[in-house]
Protein backbone atom coordinates (compact mmCIF):
# COMPACT_ATOMS: atom_id res chain seq x y z
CA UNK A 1 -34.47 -14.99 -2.16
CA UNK A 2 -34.39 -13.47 1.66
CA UNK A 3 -36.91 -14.76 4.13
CA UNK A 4 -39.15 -12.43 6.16
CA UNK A 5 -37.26 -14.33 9.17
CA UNK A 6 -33.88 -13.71 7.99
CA UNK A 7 -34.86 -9.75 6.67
CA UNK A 8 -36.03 -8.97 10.56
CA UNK A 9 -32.72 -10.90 11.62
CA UNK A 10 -30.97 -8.86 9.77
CA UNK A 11 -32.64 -5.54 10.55
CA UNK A 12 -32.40 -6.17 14.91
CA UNK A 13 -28.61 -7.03 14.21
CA UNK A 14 -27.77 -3.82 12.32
CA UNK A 15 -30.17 -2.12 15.23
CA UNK A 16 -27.54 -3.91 18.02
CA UNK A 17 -24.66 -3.00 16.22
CA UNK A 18 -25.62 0.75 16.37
CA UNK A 19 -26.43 0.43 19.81
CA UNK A 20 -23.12 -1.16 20.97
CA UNK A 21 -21.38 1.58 18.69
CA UNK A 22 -23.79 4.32 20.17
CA UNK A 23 -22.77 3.12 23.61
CA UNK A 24 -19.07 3.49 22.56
CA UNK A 25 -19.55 6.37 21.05
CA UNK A 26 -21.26 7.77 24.22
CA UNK A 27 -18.18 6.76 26.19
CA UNK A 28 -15.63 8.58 23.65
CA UNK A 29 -18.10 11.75 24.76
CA UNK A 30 -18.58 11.36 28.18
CA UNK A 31 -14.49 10.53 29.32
CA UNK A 32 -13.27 13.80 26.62
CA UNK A 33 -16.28 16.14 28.34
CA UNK A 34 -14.73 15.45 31.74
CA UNK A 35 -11.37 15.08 30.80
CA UNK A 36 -11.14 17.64 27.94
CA UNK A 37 -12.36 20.64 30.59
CA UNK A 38 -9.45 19.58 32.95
CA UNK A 39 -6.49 19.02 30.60
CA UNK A 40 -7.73 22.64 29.01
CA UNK A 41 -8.21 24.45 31.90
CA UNK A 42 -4.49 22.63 33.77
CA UNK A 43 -2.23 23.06 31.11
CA UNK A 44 -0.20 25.44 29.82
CA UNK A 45 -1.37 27.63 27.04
CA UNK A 46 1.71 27.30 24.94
CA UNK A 47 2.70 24.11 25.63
CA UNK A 48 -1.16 23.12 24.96
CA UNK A 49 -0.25 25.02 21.66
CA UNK A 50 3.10 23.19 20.97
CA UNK A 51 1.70 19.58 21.66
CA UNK A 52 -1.33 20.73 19.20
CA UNK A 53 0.96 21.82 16.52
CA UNK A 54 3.18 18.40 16.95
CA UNK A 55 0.35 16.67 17.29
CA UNK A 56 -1.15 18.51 13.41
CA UNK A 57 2.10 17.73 12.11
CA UNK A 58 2.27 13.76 13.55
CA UNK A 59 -0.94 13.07 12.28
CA UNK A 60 -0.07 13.88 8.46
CA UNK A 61 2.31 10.98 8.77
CA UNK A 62 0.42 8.35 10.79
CA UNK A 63 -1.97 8.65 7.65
CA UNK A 64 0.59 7.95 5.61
CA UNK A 65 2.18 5.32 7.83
CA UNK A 66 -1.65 3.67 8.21
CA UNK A 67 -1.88 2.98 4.35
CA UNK A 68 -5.73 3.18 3.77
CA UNK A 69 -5.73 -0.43 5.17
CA UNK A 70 -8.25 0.34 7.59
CA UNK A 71 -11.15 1.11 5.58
CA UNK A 72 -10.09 -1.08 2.72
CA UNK A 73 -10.09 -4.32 4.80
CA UNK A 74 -13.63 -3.35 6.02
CA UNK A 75 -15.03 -3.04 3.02
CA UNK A 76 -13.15 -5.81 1.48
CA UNK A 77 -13.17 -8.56 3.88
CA UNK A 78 -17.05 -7.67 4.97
CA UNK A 79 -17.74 -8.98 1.74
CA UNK A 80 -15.81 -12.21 1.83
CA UNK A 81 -16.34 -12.43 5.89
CA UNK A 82 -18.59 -15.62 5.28
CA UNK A 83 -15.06 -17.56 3.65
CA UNK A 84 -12.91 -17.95 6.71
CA UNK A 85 -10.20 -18.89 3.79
CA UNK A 86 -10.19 -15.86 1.73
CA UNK A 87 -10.30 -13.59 5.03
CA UNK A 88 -7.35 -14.64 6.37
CA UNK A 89 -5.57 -14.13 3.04
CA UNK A 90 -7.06 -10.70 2.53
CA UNK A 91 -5.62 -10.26 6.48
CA UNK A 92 -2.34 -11.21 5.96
CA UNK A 93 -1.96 -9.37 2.88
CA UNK A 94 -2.80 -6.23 4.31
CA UNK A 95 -1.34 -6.56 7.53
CA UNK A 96 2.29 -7.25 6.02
CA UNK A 97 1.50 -4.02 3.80
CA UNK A 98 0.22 -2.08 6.65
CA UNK A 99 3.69 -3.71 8.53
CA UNK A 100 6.01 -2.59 5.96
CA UNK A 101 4.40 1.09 5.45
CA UNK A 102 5.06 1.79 9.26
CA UNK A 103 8.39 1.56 8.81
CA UNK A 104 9.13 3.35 5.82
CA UNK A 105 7.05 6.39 7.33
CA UNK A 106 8.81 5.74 10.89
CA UNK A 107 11.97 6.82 9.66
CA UNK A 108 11.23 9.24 7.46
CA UNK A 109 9.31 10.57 10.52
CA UNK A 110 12.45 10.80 13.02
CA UNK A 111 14.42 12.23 9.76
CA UNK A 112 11.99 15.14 10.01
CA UNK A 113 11.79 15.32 13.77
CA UNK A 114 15.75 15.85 13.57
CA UNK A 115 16.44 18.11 11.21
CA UNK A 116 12.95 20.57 11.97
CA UNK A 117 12.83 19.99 15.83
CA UNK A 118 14.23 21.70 18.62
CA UNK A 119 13.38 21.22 22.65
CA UNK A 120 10.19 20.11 23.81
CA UNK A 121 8.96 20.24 20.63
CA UNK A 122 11.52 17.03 19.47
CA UNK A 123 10.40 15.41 22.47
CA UNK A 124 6.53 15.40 21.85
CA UNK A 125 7.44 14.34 18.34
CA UNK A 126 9.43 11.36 19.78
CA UNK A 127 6.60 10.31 21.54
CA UNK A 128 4.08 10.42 19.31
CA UNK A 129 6.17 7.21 17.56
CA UNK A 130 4.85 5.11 20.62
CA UNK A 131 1.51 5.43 18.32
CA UNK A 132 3.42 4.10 14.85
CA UNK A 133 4.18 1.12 16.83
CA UNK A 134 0.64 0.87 18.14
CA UNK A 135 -0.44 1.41 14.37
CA UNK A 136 1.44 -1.85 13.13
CA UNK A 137 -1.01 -4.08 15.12
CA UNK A 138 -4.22 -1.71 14.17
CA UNK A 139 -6.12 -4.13 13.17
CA UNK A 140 -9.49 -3.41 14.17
CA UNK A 141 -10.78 -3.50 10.59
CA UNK A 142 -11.26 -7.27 10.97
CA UNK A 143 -13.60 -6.93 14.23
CA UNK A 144 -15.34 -3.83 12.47
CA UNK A 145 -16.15 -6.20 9.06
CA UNK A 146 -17.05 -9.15 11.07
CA UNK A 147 -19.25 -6.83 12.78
CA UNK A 148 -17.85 -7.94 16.87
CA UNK A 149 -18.99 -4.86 17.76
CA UNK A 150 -19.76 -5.81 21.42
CA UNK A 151 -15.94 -6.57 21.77
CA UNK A 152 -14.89 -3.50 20.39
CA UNK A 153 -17.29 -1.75 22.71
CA UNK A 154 -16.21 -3.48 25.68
CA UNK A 155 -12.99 -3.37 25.21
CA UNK A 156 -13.01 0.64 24.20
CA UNK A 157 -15.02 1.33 27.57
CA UNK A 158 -12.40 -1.01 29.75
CA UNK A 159 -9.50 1.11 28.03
CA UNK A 160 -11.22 4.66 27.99
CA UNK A 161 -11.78 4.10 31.88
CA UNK A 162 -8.08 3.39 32.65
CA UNK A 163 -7.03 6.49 30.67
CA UNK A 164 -9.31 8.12 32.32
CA UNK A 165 -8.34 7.14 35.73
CA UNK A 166 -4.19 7.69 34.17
CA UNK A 167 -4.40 10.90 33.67
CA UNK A 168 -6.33 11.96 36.65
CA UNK A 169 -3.90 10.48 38.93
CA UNK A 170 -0.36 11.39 36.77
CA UNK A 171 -1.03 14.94 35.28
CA UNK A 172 -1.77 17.26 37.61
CA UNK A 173 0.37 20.12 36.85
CA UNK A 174 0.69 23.33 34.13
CA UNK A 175 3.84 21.60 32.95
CA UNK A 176 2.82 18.11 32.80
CA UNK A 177 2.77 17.92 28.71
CA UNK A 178 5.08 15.17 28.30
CA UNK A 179 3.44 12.87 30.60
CA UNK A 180 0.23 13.66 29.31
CA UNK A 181 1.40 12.82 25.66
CA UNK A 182 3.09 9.85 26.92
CA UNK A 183 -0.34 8.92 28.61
CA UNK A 184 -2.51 9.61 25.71
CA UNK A 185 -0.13 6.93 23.70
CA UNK A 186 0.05 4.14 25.09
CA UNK A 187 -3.32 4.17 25.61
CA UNK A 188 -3.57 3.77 21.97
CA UNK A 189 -0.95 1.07 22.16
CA UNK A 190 -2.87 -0.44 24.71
CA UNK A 191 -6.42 -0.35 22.98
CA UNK A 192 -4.67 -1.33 19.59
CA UNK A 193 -2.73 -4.79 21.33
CA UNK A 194 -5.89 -5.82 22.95
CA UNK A 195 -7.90 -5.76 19.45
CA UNK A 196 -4.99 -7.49 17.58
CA UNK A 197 -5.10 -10.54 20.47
CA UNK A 198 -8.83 -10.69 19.94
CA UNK A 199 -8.63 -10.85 16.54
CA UNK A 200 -5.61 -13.16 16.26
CA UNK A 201 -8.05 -15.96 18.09
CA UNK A 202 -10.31 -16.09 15.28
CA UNK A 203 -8.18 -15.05 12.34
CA UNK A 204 -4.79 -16.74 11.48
CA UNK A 205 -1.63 -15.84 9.72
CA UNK A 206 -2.22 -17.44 5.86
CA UNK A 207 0.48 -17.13 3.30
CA UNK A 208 -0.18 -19.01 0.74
CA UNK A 209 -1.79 -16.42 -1.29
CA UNK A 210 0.61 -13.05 -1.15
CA UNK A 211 -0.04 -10.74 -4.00
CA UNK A 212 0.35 -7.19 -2.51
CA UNK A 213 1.00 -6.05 -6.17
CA UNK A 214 -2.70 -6.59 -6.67
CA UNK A 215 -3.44 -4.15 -3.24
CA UNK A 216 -1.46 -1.31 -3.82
CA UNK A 217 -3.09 0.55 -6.53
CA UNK A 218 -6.54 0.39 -4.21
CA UNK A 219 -4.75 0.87 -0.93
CA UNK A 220 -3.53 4.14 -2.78
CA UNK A 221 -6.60 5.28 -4.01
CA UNK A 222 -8.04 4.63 -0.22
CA UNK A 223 -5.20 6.06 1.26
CA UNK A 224 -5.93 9.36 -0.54
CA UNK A 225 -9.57 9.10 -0.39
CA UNK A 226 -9.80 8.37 3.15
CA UNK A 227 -7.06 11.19 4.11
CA UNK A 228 -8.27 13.97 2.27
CA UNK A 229 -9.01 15.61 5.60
CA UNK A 230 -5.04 16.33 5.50
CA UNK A 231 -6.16 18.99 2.58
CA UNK A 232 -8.81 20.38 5.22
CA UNK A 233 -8.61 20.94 8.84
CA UNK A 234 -5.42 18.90 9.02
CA UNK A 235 -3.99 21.32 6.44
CA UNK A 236 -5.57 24.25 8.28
CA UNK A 237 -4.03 23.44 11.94
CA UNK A 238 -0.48 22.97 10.16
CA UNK A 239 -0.70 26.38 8.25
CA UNK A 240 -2.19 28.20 11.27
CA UNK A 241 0.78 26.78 13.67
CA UNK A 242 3.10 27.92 10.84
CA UNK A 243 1.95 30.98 9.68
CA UNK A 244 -0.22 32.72 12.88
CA UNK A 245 0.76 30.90 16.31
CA UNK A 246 0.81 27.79 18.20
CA UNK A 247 -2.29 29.40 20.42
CA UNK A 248 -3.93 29.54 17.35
CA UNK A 249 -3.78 25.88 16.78
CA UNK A 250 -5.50 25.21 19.74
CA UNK A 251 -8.40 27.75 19.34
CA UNK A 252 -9.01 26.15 15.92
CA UNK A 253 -9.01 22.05 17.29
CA UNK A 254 -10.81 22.72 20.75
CA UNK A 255 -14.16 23.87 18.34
CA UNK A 256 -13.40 21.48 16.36
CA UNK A 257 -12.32 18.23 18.25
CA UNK A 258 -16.04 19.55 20.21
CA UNK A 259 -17.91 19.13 17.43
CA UNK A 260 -16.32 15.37 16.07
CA UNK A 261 -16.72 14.20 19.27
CA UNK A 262 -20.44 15.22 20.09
CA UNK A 263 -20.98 14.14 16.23
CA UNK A 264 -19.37 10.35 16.90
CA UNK A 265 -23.00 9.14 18.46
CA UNK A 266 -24.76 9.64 15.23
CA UNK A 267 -21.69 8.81 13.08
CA UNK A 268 -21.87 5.18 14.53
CA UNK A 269 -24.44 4.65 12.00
CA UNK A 270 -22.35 5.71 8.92
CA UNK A 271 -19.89 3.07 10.64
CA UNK A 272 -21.61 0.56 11.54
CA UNK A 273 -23.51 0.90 7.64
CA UNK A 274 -20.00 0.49 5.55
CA UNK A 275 -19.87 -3.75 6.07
CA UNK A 276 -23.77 -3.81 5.73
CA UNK A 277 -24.44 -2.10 2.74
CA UNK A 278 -21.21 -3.27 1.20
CA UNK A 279 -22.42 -6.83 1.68
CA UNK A 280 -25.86 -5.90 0.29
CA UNK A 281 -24.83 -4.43 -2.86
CA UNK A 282 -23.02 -7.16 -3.59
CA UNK A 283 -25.86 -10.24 -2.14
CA UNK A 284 -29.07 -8.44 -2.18
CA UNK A 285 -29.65 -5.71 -5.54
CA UNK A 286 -29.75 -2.09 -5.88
CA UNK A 287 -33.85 -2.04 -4.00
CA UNK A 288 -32.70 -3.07 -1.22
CA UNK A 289 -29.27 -1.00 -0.61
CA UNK A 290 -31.53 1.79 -1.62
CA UNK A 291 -33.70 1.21 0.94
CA UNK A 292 -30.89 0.80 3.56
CA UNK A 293 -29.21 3.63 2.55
CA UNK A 294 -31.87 5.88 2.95
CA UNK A 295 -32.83 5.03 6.48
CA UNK A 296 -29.08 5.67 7.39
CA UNK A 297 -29.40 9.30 6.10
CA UNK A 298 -32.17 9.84 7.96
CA UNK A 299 -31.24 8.65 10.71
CA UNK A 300 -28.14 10.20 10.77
CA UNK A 301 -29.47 13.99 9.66
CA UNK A 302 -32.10 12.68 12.60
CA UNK A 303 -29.44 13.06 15.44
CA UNK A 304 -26.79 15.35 13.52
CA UNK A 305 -28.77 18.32 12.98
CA UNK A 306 -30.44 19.19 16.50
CA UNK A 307 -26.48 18.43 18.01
CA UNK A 308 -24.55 20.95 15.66
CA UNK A 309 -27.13 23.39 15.77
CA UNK A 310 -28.04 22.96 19.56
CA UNK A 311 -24.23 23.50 20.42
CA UNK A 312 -24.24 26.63 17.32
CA UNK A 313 -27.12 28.29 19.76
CA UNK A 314 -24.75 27.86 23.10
CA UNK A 315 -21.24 27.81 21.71
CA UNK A 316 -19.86 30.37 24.19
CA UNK A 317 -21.18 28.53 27.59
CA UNK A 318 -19.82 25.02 25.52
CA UNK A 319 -16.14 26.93 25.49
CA UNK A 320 -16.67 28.64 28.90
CA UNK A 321 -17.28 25.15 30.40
CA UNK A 322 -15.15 22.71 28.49
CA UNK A 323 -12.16 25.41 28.45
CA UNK A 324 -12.50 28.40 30.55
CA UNK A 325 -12.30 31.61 29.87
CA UNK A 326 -8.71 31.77 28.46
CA UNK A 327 -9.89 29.78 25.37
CA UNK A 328 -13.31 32.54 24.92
CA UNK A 329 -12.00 33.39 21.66
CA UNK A 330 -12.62 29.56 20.17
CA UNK A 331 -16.98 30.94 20.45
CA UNK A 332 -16.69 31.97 17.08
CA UNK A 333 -14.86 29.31 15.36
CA UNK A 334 -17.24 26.52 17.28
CA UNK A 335 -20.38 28.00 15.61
CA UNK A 336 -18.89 27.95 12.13
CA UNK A 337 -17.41 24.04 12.65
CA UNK A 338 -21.20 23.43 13.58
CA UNK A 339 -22.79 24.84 10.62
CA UNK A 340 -19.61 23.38 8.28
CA UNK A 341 -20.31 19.74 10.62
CA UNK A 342 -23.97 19.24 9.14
CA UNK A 343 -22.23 19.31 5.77
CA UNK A 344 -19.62 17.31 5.85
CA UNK A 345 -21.70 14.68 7.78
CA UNK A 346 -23.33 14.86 4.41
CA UNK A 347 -20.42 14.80 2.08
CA UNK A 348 -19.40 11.66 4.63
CA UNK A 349 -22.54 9.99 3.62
CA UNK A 350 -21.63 10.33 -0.15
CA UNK A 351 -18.25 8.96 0.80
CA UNK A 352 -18.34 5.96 2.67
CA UNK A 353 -22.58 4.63 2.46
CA UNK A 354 -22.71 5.33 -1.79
CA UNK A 355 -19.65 5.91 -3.77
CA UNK A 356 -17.02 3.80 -1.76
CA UNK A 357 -19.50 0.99 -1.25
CA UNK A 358 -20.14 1.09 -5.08
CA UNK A 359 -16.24 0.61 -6.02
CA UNK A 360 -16.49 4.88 -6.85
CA UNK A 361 -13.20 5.31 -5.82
CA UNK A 362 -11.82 7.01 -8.28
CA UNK A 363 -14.53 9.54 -8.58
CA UNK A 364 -13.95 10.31 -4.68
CA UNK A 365 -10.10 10.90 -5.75
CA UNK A 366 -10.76 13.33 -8.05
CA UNK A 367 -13.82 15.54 -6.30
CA UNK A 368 -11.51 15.13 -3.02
CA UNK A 369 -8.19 16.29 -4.62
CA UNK A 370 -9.46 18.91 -6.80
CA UNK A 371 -11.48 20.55 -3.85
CA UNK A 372 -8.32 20.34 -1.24
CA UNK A 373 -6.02 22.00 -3.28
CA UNK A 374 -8.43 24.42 -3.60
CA UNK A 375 -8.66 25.22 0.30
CA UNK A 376 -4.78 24.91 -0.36
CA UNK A 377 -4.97 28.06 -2.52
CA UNK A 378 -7.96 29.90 -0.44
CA UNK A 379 -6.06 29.36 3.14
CA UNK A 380 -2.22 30.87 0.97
CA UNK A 381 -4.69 34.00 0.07
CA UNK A 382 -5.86 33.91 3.45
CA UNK A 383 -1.78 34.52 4.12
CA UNK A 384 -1.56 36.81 1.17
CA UNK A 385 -4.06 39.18 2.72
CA UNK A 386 -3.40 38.83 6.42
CA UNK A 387 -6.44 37.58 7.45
CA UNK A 388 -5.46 33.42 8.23
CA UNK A 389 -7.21 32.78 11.77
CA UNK A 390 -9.05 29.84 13.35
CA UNK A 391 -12.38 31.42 12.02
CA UNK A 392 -11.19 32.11 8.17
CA UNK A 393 -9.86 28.73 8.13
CA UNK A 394 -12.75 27.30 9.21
CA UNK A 395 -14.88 29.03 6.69
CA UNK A 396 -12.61 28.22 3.43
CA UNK A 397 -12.93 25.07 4.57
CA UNK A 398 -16.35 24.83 4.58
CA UNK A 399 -16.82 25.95 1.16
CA UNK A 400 -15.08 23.54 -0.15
CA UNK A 401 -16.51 20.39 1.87
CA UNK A 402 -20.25 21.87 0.68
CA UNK A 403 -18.74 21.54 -2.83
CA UNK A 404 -17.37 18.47 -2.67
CA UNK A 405 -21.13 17.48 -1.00
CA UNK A 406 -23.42 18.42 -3.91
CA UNK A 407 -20.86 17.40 -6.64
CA UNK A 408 -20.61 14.39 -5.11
CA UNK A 409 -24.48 14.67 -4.77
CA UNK A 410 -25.20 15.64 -8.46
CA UNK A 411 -23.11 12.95 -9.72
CA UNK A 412 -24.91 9.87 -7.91
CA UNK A 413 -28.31 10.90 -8.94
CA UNK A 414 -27.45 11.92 -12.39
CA UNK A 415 -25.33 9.35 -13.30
CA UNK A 416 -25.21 6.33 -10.86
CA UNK A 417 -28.99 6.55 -11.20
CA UNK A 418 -29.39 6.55 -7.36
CA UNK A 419 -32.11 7.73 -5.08
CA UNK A 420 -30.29 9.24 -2.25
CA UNK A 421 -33.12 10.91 -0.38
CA UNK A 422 -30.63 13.61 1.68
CA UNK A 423 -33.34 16.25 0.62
CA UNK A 424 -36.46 14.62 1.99
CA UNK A 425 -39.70 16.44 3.45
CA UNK A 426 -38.50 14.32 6.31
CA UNK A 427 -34.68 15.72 6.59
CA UNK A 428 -35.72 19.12 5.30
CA UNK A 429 -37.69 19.51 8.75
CA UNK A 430 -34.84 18.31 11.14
CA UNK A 431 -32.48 21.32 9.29
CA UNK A 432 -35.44 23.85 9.47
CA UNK A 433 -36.52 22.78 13.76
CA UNK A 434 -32.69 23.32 13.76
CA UNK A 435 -32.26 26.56 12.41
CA UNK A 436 -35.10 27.68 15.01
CA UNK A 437 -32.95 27.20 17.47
CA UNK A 438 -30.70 30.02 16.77
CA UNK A 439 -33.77 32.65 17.55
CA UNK A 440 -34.86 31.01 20.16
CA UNK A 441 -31.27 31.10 22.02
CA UNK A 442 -31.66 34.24 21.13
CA UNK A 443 -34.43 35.47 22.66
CA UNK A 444 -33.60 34.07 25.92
CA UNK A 445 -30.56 35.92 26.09
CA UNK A 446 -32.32 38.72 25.63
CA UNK A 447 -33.96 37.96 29.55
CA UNK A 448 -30.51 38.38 31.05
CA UNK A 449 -30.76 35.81 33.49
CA UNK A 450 -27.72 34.11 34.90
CA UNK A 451 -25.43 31.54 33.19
CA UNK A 452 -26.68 28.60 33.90
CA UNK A 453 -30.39 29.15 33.75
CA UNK A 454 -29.71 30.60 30.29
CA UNK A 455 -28.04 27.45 29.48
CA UNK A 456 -30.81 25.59 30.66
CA UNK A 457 -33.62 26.74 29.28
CA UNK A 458 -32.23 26.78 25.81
CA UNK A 459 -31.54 23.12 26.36
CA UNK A 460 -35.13 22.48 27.13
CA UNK A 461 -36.78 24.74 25.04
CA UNK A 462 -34.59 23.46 21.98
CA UNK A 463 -35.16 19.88 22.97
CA UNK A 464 -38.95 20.59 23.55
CA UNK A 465 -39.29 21.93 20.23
CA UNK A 466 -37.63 19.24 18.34
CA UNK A 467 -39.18 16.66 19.78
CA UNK A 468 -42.88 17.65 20.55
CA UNK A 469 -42.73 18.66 16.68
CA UNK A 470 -41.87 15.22 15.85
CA UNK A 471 -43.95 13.63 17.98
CA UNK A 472 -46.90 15.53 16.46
CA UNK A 473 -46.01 14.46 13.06
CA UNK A 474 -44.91 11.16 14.07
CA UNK A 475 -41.49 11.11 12.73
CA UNK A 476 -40.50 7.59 11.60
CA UNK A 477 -36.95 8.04 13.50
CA UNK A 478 -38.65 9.08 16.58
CA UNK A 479 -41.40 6.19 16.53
CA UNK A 480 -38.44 3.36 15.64
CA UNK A 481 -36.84 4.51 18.77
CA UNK A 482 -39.99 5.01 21.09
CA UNK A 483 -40.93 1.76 19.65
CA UNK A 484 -37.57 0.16 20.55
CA UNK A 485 -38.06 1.65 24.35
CA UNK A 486 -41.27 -0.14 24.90
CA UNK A 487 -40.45 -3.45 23.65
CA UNK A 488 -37.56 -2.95 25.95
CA UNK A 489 -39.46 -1.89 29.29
CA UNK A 490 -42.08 -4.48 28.45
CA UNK A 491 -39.22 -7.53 28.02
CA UNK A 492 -37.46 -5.87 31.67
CA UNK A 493 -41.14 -6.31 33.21
């Protein structure tokens, strides 16, 4: 039995950790939105293009090379985290797996830099193995499942600062690729070595208790589950640097690295969620995770839904200013990656807050596989006809996240018996206030006034809308955080 005491404890802990990751996640917008505007608008287009298509092709092996360990060891060790034993058996399990997977992918990964490389192509690829290395001591999935989430956040701002600061100083030219891969690296080395000393101090070495026979078959299953974006955008970028141009790349990540980034705020809570509701599930019953679950979805469809379709109803002053006007074609490939966001936020939810927590893995497997070769077959008939572009891409990719959503969807209320509430009165109103924004942009386009006081007063009006709604109704969200904001000014007084 939980105490009132213990409940509120509980509550204003999960409440810090989303701030701290909120804050973080503020930072990982803040440094690309200033950055991400001068890299675009300084570098080359094709080299921009060549260092996108590496980086497409790099990042089907770091998944590989990473093992599913990450998200395994969170849920895993956030369920043990109160034996300091078991943890640092499950740790050193995992991190001789994740050691020994490295590796193996490392030099399969040169073999295939060799023999399909030439120029500065090969040398992007050889330094995107300065992030293998950092990869072997990624072990952040012990600070995310002990929940040190003002570390992580401290440590992420210290390191996002001196990148910052790197690459302001050291690339300064069109032709400055290399040093702005090299940068962009061993900052990942850096943040990744700083975590694994942290963690080291609380967590030691144990091997007493190696059985990575009994890991693999999960690690697989998480591996695929948790890397099924390779049969999505990851598969898209590839096909479009293969099959269209390396430009083409580009147009297709700036919408959508836009759109993950401005989504990472409100994805903190799916984060910071995994460890909690994994713990509850398996310490506090089914009422309770229900409970918990549901005021994650809300609160995520809360923030998601005004940011996608806020940036859907100014997508070509978001790519004039983060990208100039070189990159204008990306407007129409941002506004579908917003509309295709809100639903794979969702299928996210499905993913990592009911069926992963609930040992579903298998079920995610199958739903994920069947759909990606799918968007495997729709992008080749995209090739067949001629048609493959950033935009086309986007779209067959879409349609097969928002199936994987409500199978997943059907599935957990019809036969996992859960109450997942992603159709609420409640998150039915944040979609509909964000549809309205789309007319409203609209209509003050329609007043021809210059750039920036267009921009403006869509912000505001949007904004205005939303939230005066809200207010009216008095939105549970929106009270919790008003709420949160007195208590705060009256403790500062």
């Amino acid at each position: 039995m939980i105490s009132g005491s213990d409940k509120v404890e509980k509550k204003n802990t999960l409440f810090k950790n989303t701030i701290y990751k909120s804050i973080l996640s503020l930072v990982n917008i803040v440094v690309p939105i200033i950055i991400g505007p001068y890299i675009t608008r300084l570098l080359d287009v094709e080299l921009y293009g060549t260092y996108n298509t590496v980086l497409a092709d790099f990042q089907m092996f770091l998944a590989f090379a990473s093992f599913g360990v990450y998200n395994f060891g969170v849920r895993e060790i956030s369920k043990i985290r109160n034996d300091k034993n078991k943890v640092s058996q499950l740790f050193t399990n995992l991190f001789i797996i994740s050691l020994i997977s490295n590796i193996l992918v490392l030099i399969i990964y040169l073999g295939f830099v060799f023999i399909t490389s030439s120029g500065i192509a090969t040398t992007l690829y050889l330094i995107m193995t300065l992030q293998i290395l950092a990869n072997i001591v990624y072990i952040e999935f012990i600070n995310e499942a002990l929940e040190n989430y003002k570390f992580i956040t401290i440590k992420s701002v210290i390191v996002k600062i001196i990148y910052f600061i790197t690459l302001l100083l050291f690339v300064t030219k069109p032709t400055d690729i290399v040093t702005y891969a090299v940068i962009v690296c061993l900052t990942i080395l850096l943040n990744n070595v700083i975590s694994f000393i942290y963690a080291k101090r609380k967590i030691k070495f144990d091997t007493s208790q190696i059985h990575f026979k009994k890991y693999i078959k999960p690690l697989l299953a998480v591996l695929i589950i948790t890397n099924v974006d390779l049969l999505y955008s990851q598969l898209d970028k590839v096909m479009l640097g293969k099959y269209v141009s390396e430009v083409s790349v580009t147009m297709y990540y700036i919408p959508y690295y836009i759109v993950s980034t401005l989504s990472a705020i409100p994805y903190s809570i799916i984060n910071v969620s995994i460890p909690r509701l994994s713990y509850i599930i398996k310490n506090e019953g089914k009422e309770t995770y229900e409970e918990k679950l549901n005021n994650s979805v809300s609160s995520l469809l809360f923030i998601i839904v005004p940011i996608c379709f806020g940036v859907f109803a100014v997508a070509s002053e978001v790519i004039y200013l983060y990208a100039g006007d070189k990159y204008s074609a990306a407007t129409i490939p941002l506004m579908i990656a917003c509309i295709v966001r809100v639903f794979i936020s969702m299928e996210s939810v499905m993913n990592n807050l009911v069926l992963y927590p609930n040992d579903k893995e298998n079920r995610i497997l199958k739903v994920s596989f069947t759909c990606g070769v799918l968007n495997i077959v729709l992008n080749y008939l995209l090739v067949l006809f001629k048609i493959l572009n950033p935009s086309t891409a986007m779209i067959t990719t879409g349609i097969c996240e928002i199936i994987v959503f409500f199978w997943h969807y059907i599935y957990t209320r019809n036969n996992m018996k859960l109450k997942v509430n992603i159709f609420s009165k409640q998150n039915i109103l944040y979609l509909f206030l964000g549809i309205l924004f789309i007319p409203i942009s609209i209509i003050i386009r329609k007043l021809d006034l210059s750039f920036f006081i267009t921009l403006g007063l869509i912000i505001i009006s949007c904004s205005l809308l939303y939230i005066i709604v809200l207010l009216i109704l008095k939105d549970n969200n929106l009270m919790f955080i008003l709420e949160k904001l007195k208590l705060k000014t009256r403790g500062g007084k």
